[in-house]
Protein backbone atom coordinates (compact mmCIF):
# COMPACT_ATOMS: atom_id res chain seq x y z
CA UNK A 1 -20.15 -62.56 44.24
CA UNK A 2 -20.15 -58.60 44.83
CA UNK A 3 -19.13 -55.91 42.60
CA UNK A 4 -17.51 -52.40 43.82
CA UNK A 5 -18.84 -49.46 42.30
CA UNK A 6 -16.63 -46.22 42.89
CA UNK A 7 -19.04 -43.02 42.22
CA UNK A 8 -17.31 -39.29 43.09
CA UNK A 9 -20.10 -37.11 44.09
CA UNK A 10 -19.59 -33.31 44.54
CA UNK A 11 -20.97 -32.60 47.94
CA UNK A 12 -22.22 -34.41 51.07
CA UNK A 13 -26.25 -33.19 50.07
CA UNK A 14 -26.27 -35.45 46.69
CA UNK A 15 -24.35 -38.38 48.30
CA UNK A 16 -27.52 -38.34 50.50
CA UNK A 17 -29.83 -38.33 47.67
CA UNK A 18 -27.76 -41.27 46.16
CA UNK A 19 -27.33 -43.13 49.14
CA UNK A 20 -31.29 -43.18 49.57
CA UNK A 21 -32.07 -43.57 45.75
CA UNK A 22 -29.72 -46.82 46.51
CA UNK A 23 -31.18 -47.79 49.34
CA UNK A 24 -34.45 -47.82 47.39
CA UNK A 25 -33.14 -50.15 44.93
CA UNK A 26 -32.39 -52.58 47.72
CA UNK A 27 -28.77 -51.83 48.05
CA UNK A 28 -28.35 -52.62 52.32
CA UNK A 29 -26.94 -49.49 54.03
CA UNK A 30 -23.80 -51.49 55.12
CA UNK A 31 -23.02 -52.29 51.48
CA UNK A 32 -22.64 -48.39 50.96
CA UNK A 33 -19.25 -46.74 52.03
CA UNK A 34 -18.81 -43.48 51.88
CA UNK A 35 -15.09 -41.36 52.27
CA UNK A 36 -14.57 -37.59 52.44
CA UNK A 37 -11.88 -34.90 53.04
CA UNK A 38 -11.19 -35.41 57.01
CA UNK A 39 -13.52 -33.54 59.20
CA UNK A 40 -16.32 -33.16 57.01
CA UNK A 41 -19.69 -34.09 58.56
CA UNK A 42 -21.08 -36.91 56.74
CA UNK A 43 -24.65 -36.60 58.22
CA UNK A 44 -26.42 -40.17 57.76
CA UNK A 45 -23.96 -41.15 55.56
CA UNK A 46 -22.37 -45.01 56.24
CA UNK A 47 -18.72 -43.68 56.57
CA UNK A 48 -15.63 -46.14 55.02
CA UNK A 49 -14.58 -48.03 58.17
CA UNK A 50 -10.87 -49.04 58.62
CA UNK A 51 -10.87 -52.37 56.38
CA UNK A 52 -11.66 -49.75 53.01
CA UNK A 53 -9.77 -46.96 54.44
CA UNK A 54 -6.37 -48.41 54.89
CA UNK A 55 -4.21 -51.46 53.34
CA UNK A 56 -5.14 -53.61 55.90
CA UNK A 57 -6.10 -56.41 54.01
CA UNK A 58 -3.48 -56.82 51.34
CA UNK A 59 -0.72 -56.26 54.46
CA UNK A 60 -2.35 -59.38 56.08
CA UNK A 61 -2.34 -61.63 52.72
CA UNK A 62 1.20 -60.41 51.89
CA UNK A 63 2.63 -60.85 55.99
CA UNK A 64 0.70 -64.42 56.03
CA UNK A 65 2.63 -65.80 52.39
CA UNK A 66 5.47 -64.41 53.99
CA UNK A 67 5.08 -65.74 57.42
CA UNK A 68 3.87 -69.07 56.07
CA UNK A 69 6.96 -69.43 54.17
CA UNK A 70 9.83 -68.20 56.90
CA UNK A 71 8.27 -70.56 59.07
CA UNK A 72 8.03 -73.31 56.76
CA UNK A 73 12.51 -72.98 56.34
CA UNK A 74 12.93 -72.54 60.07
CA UNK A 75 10.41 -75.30 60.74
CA UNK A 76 12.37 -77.46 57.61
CA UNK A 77 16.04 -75.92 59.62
CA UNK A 78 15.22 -77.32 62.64
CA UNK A 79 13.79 -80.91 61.41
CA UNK A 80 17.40 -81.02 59.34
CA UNK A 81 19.54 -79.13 61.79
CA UNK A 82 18.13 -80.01 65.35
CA UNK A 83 19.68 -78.69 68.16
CA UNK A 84 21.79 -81.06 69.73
CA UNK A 85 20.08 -83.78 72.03
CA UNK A 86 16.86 -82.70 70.36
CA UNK A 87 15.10 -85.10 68.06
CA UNK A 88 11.95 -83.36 65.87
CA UNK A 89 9.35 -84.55 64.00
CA UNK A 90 7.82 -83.39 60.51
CA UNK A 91 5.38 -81.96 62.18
CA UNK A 92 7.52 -79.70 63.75
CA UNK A 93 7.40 -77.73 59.99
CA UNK A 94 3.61 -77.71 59.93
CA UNK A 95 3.56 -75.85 63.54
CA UNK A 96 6.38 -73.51 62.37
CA UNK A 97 4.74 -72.67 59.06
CA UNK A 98 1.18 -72.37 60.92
CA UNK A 99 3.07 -69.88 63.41
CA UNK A 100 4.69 -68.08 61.14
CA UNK A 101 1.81 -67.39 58.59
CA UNK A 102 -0.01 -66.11 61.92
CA UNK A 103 2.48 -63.79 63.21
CA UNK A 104 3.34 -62.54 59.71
CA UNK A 105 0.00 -62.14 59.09
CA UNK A 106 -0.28 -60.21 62.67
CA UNK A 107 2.29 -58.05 62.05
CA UNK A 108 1.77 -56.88 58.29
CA UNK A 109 -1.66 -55.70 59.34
CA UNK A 110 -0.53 -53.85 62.10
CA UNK A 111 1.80 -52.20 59.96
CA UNK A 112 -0.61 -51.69 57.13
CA UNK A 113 -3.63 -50.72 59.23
CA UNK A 114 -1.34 -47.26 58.82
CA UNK A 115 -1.14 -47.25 55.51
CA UNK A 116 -3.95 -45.80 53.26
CA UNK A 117 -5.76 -47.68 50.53
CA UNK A 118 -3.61 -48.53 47.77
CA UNK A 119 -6.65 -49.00 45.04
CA UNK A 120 -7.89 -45.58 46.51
CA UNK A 121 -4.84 -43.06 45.92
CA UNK A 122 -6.33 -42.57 42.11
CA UNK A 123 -9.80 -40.38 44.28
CA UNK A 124 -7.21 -38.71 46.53
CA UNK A 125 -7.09 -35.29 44.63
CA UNK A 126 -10.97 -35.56 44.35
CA UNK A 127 -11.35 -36.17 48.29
CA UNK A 128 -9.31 -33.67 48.89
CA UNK A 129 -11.26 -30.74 46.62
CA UNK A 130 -13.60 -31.42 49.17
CA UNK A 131 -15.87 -34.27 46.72
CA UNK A 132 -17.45 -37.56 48.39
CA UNK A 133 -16.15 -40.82 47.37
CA UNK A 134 -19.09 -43.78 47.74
CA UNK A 135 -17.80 -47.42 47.06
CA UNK A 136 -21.41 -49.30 46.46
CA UNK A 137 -21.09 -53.20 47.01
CA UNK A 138 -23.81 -54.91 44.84
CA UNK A 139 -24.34 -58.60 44.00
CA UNK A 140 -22.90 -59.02 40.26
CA UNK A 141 -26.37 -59.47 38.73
CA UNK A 142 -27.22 -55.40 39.82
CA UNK A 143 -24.15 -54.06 38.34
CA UNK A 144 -25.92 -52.81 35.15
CA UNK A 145 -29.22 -51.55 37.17
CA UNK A 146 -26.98 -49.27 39.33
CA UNK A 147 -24.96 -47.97 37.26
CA UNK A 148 -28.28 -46.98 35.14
CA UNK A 149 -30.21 -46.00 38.59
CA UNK A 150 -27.05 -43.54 39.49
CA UNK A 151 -26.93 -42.61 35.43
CA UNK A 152 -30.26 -41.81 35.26
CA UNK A 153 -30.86 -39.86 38.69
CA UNK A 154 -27.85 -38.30 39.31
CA UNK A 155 -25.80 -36.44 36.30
CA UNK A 156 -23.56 -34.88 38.91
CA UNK A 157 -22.29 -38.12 40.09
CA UNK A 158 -19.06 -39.27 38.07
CA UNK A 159 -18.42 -43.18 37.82
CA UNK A 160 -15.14 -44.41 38.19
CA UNK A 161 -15.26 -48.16 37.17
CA UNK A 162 -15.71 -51.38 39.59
CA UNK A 163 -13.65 -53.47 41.31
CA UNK A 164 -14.12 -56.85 39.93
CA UNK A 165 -14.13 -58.57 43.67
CA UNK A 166 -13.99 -57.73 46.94
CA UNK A 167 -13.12 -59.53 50.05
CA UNK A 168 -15.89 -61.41 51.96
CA UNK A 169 -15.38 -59.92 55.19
CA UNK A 170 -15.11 -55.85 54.57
């Protein structure tokens, strides 16, 4: 299970210095995400991809309950209510459900892939001043050694809590 660790750093030079300092402690370069006012050169900095950057995620959970469950009443309308001359199986609600979670789930994200990061509006004012936001995946166990690492090395950097999971697949 991984931990995110949200860090605001002033300027691009000590989220390098972090960034290695982490990557030091064994923390893999795709486990470090950085985010910064648009256009600013990050350098060797592993920027936030798409799946951190927008609502992505939570629109494709939300539009595959959703989904799931229109499907499941059409699918449980048209075993009940067939059209006429038409005779359905059960089954019939476990295809509908299975199609609608899927397109639901299709849909939402596309929507949501336009939407920024919901858990990241409260850096938005810091981003914008110009200051780098690095999210820092770590395996629960190295919570307390990164936070001390960061502490310890870098006084300029200002922690701003953890996320107590994170999807698999970002």
């Amino acid at each position: 299970m991984r931990r995110r660790l949200y860090f605001i750093l002033p300027d691009v030079a000590s989220a390098q210095q972090t960034m290695n300092d982490l990557l030091l402690a064994r923390i893999e370069e795709s486990h470090i995400h950085s985010l910064a006012r648009r256009g600013t050169p990050l350098e060797d900095l592993h920027e936030a991809n798409v799946l951190q950057k927008t609502d992505i995620v939570h629109g494709a959970e939300l539009g595959l309950i959703l989904g799931g469950t229109g499907g499941a009443a059409v699918g449980i309308l048209m075993v009940f209510a067939p059209p006429e001359g038409v005779t359905l199986q059960l089954v019939t609600v476990l295809i509908a459900t299975l199609l609608g979670a899927l397109v639901g789930a299709w849909i939402s994200s596309l929507v949501a892939s336009a939407v920024p990061n919901s858990k990241l509006q409260i850096f938005e004012k810091d981003i914008e001043e110009g200051k780098i936001l690095m999210m820092v995946d770590v395996p629960a166990r190295k919570v307390e050694q990164i936070y001390e690492l960061v502490e310890n090395r870098h006084p300029e950097a200002v922690p701003h809590g953890m996320e107590p999971t994170i999807p698999a697949f970002p």
